[in-house]
Protein backbone atom coordinates (compact mmCIF):
# COMPACT_ATOMS: atom_id res chain seq x y z
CA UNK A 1 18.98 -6.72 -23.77
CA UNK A 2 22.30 -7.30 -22.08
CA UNK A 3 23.17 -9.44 -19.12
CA UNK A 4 26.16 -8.71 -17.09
CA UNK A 5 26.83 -10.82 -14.16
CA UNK A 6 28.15 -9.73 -11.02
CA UNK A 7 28.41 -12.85 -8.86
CA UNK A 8 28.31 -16.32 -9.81
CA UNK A 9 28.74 -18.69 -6.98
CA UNK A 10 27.57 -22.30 -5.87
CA UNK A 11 23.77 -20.90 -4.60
CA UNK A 12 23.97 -17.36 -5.07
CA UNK A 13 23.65 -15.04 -8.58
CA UNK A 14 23.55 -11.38 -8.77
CA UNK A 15 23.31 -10.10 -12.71
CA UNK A 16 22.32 -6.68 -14.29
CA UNK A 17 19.84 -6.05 -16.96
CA UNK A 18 20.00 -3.83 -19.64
CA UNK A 19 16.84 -3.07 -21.36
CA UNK A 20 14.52 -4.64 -19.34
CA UNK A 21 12.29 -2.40 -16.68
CA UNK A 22 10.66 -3.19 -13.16
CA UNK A 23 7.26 -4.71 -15.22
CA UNK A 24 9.74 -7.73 -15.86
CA UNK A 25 11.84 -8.19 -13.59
CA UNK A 26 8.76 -8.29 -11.08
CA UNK A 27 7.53 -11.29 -13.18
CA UNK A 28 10.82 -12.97 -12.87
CA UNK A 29 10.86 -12.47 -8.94
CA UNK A 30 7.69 -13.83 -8.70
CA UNK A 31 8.22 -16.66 -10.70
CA UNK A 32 11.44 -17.70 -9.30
CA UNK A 33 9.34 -17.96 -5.82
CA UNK A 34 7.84 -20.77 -7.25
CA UNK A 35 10.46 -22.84 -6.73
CA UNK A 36 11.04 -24.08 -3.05
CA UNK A 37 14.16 -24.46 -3.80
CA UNK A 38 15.02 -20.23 -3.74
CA UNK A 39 15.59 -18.77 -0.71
CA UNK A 40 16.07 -15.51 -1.84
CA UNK A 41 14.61 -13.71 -4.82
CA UNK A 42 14.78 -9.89 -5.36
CA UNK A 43 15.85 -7.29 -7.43
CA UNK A 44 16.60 -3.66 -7.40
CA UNK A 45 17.05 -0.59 -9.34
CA UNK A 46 18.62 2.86 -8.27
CA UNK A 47 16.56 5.32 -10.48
CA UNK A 48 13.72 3.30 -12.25
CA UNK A 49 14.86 5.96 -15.54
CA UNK A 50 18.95 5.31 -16.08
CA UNK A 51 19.84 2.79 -13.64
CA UNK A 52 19.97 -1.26 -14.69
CA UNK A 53 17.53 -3.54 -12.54
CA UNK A 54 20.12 -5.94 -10.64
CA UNK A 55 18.61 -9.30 -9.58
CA UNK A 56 19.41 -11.35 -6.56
CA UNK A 57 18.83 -14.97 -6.65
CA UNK A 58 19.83 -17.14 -3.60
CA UNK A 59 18.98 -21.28 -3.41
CA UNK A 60 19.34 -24.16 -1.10
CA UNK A 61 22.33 -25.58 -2.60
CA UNK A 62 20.66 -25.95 -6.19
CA UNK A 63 22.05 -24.49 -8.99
CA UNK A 64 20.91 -20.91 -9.24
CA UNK A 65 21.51 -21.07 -13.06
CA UNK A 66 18.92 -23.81 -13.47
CA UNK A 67 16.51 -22.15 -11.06
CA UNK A 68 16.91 -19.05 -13.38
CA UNK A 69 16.21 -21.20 -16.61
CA UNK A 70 13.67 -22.91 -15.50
CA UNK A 71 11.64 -19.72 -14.36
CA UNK A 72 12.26 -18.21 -17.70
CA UNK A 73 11.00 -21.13 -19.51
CA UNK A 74 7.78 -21.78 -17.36
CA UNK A 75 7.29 -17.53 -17.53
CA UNK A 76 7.68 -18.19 -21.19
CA UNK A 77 4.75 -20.92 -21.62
CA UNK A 78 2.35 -18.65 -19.47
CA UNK A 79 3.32 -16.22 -22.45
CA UNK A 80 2.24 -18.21 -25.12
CA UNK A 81 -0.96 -19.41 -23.74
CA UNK A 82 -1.60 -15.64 -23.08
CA UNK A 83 -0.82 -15.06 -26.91
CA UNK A 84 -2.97 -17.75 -28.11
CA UNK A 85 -6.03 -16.44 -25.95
CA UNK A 86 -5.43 -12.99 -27.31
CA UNK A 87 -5.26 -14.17 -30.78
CA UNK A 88 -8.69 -15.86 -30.20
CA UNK A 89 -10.60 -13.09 -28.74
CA UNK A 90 -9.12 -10.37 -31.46
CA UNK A 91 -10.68 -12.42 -34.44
């Protein structure tokens, strides 16, 4: 996966993903509406083949960096208690 950012300003980010399809970067929308603090939260991708998902990611003034990380990390709890309740049932 590679991440190429596009704009990087006080409340506003706008990155590319390589590698990574509309499944996950629909979780990651979601998940960053969670916080109140986003204002905006969307991506888009021109041909869902050979085009890289670009996400849009627009605050109140926080730190769209930290609203970004702190998505990823509650995204990547959910994960794990999905992976432990697999791991039970599959026994």
């Amino acid at each position: 996966m590679e991440i190429s950012v596009i704009e990087d300003k006080k409340s506003k980010l706008v990155f590319e993903v390589d590698g990574m399809g509309h499944t996950f970067m629909n979780v990651l929308k979601n998940e960053l509406w969670q916080d109140k603090s986003v204002k905006i939260s969307t991506y888009s991708a021109r041909h869902p083949i050979i085009s890289k998902p670009k996400l849009i990611l627009e605050t109140d003034g926080k730190d769209p960096r930290e609203a970004l990380k702190a998505a990823v990390s509650r995204l990547k709890k959910e994960s794990e208690k999905f992976k432990k309740g697999i791991a039970k049932e599959i026994k």
